[in-house]
Protein backbone atom coordinates (compact mmCIF):
# COMPACT_ATOMS: atom_id res chain seq x y z
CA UNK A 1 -0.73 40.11 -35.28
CA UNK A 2 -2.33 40.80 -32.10
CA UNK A 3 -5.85 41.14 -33.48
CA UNK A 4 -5.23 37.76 -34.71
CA UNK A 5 -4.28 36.49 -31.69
CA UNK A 6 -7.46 38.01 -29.71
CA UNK A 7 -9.84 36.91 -32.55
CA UNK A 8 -8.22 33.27 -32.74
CA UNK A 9 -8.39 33.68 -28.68
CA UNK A 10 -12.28 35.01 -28.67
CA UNK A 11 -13.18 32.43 -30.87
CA UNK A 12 -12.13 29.24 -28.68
CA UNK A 13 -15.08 27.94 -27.46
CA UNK A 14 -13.77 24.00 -26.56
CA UNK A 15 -11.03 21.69 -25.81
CA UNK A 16 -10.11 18.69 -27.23
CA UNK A 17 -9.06 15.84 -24.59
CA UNK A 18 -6.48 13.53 -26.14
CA UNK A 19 -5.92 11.41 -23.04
CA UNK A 20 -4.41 7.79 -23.83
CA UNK A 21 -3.86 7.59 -27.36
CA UNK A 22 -3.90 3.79 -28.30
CA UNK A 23 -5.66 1.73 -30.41
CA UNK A 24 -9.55 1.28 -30.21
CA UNK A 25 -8.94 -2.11 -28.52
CA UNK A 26 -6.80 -0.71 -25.68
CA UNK A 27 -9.13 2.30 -25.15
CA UNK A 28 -12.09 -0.34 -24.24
CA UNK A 29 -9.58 -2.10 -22.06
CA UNK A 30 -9.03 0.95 -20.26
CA UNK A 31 -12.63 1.86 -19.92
CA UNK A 32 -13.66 -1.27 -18.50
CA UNK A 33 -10.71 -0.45 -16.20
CA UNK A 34 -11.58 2.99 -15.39
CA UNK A 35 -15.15 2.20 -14.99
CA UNK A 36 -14.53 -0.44 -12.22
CA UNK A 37 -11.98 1.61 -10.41
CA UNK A 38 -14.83 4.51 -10.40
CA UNK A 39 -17.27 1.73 -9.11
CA UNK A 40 -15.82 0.84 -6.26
CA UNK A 41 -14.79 4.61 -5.26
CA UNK A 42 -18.85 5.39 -5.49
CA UNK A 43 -19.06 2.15 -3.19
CA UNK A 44 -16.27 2.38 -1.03
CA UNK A 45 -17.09 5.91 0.11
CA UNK A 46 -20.12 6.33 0.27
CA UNK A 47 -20.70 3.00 2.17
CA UNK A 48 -18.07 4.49 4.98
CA UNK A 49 -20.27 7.78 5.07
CA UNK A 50 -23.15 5.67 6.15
CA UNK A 51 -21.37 3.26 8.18
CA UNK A 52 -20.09 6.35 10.15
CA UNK A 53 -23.58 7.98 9.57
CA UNK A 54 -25.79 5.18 11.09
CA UNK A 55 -23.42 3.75 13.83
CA UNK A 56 -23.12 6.18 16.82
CA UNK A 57 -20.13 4.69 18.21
CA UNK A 58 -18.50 6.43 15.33
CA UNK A 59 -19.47 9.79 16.17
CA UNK A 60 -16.28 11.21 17.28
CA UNK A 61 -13.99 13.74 15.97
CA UNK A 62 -11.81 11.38 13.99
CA UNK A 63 -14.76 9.76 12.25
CA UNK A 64 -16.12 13.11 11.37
CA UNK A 65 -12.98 13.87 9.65
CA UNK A 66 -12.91 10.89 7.69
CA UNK A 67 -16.68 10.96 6.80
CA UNK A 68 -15.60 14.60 4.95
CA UNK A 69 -12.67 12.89 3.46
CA UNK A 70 -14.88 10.22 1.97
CA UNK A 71 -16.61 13.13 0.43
CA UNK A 72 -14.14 14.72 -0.75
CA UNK A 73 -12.58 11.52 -2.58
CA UNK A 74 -16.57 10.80 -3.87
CA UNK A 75 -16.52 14.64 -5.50
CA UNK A 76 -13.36 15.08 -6.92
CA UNK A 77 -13.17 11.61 -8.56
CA UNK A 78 -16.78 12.19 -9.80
CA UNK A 79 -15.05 15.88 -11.70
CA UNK A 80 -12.71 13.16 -13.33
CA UNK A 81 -14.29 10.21 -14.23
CA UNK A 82 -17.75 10.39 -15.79
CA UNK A 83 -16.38 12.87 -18.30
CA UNK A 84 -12.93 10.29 -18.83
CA UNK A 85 -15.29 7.46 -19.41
CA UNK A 86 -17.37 8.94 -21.98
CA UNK A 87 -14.12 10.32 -23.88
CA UNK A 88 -13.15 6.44 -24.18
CA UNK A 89 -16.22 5.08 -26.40
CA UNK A 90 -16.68 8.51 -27.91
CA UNK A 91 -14.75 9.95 -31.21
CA UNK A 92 -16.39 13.51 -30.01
CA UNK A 93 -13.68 13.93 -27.17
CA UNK A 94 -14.24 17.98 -26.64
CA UNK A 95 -15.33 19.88 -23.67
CA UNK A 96 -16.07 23.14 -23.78
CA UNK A 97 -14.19 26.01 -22.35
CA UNK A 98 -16.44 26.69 -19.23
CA UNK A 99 -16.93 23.32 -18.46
CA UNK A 100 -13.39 22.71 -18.91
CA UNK A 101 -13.00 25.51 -16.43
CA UNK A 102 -15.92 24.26 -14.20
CA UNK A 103 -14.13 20.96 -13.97
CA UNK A 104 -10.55 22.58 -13.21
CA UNK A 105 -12.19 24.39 -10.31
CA UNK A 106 -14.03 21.89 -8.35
CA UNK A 107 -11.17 19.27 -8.79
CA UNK A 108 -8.42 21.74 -7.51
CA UNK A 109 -11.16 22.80 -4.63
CA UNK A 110 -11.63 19.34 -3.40
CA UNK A 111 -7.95 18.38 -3.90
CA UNK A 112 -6.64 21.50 -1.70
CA UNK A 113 -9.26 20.99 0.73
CA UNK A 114 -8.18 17.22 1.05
CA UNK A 115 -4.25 18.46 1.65
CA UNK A 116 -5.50 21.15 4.61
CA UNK A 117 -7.92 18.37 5.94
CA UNK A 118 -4.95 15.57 5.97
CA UNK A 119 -3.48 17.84 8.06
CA UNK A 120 -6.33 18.42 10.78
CA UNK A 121 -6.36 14.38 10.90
CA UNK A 122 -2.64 14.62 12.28
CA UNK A 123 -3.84 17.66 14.35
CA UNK A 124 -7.19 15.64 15.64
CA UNK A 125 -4.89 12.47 16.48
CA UNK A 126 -1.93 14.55 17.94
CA UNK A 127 -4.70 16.11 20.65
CA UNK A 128 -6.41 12.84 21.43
CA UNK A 129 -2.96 11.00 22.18
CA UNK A 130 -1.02 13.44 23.29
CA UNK A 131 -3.17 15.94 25.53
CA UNK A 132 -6.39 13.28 25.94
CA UNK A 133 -7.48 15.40 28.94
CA UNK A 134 -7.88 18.44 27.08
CA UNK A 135 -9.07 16.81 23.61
CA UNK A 136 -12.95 17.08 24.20
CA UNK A 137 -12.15 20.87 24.67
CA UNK A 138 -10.16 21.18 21.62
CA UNK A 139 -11.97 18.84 19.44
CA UNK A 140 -15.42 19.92 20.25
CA UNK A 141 -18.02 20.28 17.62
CA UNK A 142 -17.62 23.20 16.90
CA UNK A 143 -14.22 23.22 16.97
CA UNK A 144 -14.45 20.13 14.44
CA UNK A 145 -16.74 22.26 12.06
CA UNK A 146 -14.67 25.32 12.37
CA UNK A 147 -11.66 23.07 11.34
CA UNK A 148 -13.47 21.60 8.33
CA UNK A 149 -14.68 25.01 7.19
CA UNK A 150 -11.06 26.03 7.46
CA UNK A 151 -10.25 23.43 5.09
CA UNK A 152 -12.75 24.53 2.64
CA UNK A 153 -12.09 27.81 2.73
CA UNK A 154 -8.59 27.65 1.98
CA UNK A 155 -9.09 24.54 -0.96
CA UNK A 156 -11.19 27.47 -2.19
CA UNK A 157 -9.12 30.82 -2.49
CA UNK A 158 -6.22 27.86 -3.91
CA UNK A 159 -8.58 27.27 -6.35
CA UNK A 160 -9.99 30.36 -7.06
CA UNK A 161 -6.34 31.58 -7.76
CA UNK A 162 -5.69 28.69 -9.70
CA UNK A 163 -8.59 28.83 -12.10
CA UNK A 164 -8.11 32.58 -12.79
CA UNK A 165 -4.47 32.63 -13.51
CA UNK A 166 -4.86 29.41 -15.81
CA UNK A 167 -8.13 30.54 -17.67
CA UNK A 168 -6.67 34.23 -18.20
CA UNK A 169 -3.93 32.47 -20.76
CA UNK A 170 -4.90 32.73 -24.48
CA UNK A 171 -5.33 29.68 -25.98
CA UNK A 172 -4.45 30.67 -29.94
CA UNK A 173 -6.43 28.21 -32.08
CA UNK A 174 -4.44 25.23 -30.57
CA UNK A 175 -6.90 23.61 -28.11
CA UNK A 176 -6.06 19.72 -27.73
CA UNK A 177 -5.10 19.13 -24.29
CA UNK A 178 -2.27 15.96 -23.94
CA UNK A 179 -4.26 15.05 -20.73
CA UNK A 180 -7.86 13.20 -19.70
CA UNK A 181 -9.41 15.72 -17.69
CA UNK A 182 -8.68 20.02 -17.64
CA UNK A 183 -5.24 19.85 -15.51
CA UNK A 184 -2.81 23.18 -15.15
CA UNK A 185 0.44 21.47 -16.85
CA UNK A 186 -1.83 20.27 -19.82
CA UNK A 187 -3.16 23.94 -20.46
CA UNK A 188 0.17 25.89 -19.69
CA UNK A 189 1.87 23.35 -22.56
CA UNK A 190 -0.78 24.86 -25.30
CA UNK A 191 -1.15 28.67 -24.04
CA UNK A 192 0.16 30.93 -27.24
CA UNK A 193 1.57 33.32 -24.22
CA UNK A 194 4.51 33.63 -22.08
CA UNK A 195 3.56 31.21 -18.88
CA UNK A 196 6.05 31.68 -16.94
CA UNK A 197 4.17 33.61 -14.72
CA UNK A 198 1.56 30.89 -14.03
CA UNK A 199 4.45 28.03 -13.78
CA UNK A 200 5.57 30.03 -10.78
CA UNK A 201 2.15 30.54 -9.41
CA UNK A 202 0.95 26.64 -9.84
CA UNK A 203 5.23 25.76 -8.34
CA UNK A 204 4.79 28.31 -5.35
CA UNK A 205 1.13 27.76 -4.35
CA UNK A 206 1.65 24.01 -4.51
CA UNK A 207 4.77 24.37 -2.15
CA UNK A 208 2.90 26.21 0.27
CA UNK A 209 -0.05 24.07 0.75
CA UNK A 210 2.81 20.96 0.92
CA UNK A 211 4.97 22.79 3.20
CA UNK A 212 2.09 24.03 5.61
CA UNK A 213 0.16 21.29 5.88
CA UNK A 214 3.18 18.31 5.66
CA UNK A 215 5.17 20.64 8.58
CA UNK A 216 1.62 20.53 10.92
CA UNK A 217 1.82 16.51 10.24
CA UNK A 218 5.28 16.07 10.67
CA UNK A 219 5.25 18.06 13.66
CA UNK A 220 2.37 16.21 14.80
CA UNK A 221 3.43 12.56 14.42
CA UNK A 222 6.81 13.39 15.88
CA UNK A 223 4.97 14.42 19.25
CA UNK A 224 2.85 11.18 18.45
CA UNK A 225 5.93 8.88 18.27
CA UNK A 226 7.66 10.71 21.77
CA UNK A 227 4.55 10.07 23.39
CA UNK A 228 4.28 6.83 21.89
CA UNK A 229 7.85 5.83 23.09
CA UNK A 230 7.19 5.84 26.61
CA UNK A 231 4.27 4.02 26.97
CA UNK A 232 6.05 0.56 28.95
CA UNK A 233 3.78 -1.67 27.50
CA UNK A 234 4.52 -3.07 24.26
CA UNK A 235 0.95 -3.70 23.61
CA UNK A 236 -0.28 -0.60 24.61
CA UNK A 237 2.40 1.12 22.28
CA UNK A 238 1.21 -0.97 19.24
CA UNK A 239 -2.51 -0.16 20.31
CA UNK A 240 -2.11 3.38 20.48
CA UNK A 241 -0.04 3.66 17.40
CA UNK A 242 -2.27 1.37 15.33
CA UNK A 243 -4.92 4.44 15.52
CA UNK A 244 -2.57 6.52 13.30
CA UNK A 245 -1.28 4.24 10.82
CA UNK A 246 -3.79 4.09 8.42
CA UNK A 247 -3.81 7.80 8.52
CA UNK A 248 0.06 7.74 8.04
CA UNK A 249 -0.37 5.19 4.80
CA UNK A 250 -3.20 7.64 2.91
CA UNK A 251 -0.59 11.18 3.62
CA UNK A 252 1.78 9.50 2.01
CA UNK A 253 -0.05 7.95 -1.00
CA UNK A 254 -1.10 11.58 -1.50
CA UNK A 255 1.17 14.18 -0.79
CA UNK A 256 3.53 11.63 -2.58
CA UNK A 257 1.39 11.96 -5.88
CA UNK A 258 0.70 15.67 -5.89
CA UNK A 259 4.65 16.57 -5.12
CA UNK A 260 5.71 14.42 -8.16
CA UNK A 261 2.92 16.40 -10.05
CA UNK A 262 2.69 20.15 -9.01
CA UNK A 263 5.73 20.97 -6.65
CA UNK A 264 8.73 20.21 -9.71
CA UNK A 265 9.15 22.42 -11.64
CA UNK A 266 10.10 20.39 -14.50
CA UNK A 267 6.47 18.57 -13.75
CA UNK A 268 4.77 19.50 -17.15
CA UNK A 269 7.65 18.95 -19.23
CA UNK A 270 6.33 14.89 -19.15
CA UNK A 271 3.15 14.50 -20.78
CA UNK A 272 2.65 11.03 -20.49
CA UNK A 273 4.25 11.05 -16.64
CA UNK A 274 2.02 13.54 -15.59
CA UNK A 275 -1.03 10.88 -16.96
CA UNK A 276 0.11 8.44 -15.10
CA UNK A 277 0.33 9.88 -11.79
CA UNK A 278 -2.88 12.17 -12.49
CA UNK A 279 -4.88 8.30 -12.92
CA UNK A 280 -2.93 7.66 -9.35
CA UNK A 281 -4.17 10.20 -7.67
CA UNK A 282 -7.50 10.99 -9.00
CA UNK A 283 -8.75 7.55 -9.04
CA UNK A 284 -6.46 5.17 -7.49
CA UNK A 285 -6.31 6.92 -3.79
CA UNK A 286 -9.88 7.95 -3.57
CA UNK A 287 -10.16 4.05 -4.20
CA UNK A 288 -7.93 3.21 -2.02
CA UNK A 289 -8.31 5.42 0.78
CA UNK A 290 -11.90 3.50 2.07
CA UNK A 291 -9.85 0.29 1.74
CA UNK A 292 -7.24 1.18 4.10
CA UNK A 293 -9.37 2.80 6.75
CA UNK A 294 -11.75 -0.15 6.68
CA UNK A 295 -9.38 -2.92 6.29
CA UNK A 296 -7.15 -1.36 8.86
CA UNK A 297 -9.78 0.10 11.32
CA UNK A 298 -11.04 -2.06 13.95
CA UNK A 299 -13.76 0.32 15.11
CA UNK A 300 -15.14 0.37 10.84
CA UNK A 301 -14.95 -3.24 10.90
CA UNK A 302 -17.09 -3.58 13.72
CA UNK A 303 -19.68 -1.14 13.07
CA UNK A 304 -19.70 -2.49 9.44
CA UNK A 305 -20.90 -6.08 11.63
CA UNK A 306 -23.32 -4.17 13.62
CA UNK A 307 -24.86 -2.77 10.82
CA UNK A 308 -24.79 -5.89 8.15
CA UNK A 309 -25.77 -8.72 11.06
CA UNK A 310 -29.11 -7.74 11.30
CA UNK A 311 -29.64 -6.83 7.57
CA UNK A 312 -28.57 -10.62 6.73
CA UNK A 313 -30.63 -11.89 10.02
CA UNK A 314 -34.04 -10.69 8.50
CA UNK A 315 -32.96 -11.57 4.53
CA UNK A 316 -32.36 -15.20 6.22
CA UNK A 317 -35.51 -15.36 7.96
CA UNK A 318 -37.42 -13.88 4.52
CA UNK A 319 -35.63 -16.76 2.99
């Protein structure tokens, strides 16, 4: 029985993605959908890396740290969504086993990098508010790099952890994954050996990277708020606040997301609830996220004028 199991486990080569199973109608439906969701991520983000690019009244710490977490929304969405698009108009819905991995490790990368630098936005805008004399010292350049690196660093030995402990299960002969992209709960569900090893792992890792980088938020934003609180001027409460909240809206769009998916333990029990909060947070909030921080910035808004005024002044002129 066990040299069945090893040959049966040798010889998978590919996965099968099920993702949405509904009729042939629907699935176009859901392409169109996916495909403009993924259109305006490619737009949205990469149109705030230039805007912050280009515009050198956006070269400051917290514009740095956004221009990386444009990035990171850009990469990890572009893991997902080419490969989810293609599996809609195609009847061939396999990937094979080392670009299933491949896929698994650069989305878990860029997703634990994204938690980690989250939490160096609260750190960046706990310095600048609270200790503004010191905050060119701490948020220096370098220090800004370092931080980022940081970030990296640790999104990588998640995912390096991750990606070994999920792709060391044996998959016996059963290889259709209930999911639309290579996601831990959808591969645990179909390993032919005992997981419960790896269900810990994916629980306790998750909890960490929630628990370390939600306390250096919390902890953050309630210095924030006690500094905040006495400023006397109305206005200049609202002002300096303002600078945080569209921070405040994308932490909780995504650490809301990933708890509901990776810190239950119950989480991969739900096929079709996992699905829908996997689309949430690998498509929806890297959509999102440029929205907010435009719509909500005063400083993007502007540059986005500086930049487009002139643009429009010499297309008029042509005209």
């Amino acid at each position: 029985m066990k040299e069945e199991l090893n040959k049966n486990y040798s010889e998978l080569t590919e996965f099968i993605l099920l993702g949405f199973r509904t009729s042939p109608d629907v699935q176009i439906f859901l392409f169109l959908f996916f495909l403009l969701i993924y259109m305006v991520i490619v737009v949205g983000n990469v149109s705030m890396i230039i805007v912050i690019k280009i515009d050198s009244r956006l070269h400051t710490p917290m514009y740095f740290f956004l221009r990386n977490l444009s990035y990171l929304d850009l990469c990890y969405s572009t893991v997902i969504a080419p490969k989810t698009l293609a599996t809609f108009l195609s009847k061939d819905k396999k990937i094979s086993y080392n670009g299933c991995a491949t896929q698994f490790f650069f989305f878990a990368l860029c997703v634990g990098t994204e938690g980690f630098l989250l939490a160096v936005m609260a750190y960046d805008r706990f310095s600048a508010i609270c200790s503004p004399f010191l905050y060119t010292v701490r948020m220096s350049q370098q220090a800004c790099i370092r931080l980022v690196i940081g970030s990296y660093i640790c999104g990588g030995i998640n995912s390096m952890v991750q990606t070994g402990f999920t792709f060391s299960l044996r998959f016996c002969g059963e290889n259709r994954l209930d999911h639309f992209f290579c996601d831990v709960p959808a591969l645990i569900k179909i390993s032919c050996t005992d997981t419960s090893v790896n269900e810990i792992v994916l629980f306790i890792l998750s909890a960490l990277i929630i628990v370390t980088t939600t306390t250096v938020i919390v902890v953050s934003y309630a210095y924030i708020l006690s500094t905040v609180l006495k400023i006397p001027s109305t206005h200049g409460r609202g002002k300096t606040f303002s600078t945080c909240s569209s921070h405040i809206t994308v932490v909780s769009l995504f650490y809301g997301t990933v708890f509901f998916m990776y810190a239950q333990p119950g989480a991969i029990s739900s096929p079709e609830k996992s699905k829908i909060i996997a689309v949430f947070y690998t498509l929806i909030i890297p959509m999102l996220n440029p929205l907010i921080y435009s719509l909500r910035n005063r400083e993007v808004k502007h540059a986005v004028k500086r930049i487009l005024c002139p643009i429009m002044g010499v297309l008029i002129t042509n005209v």
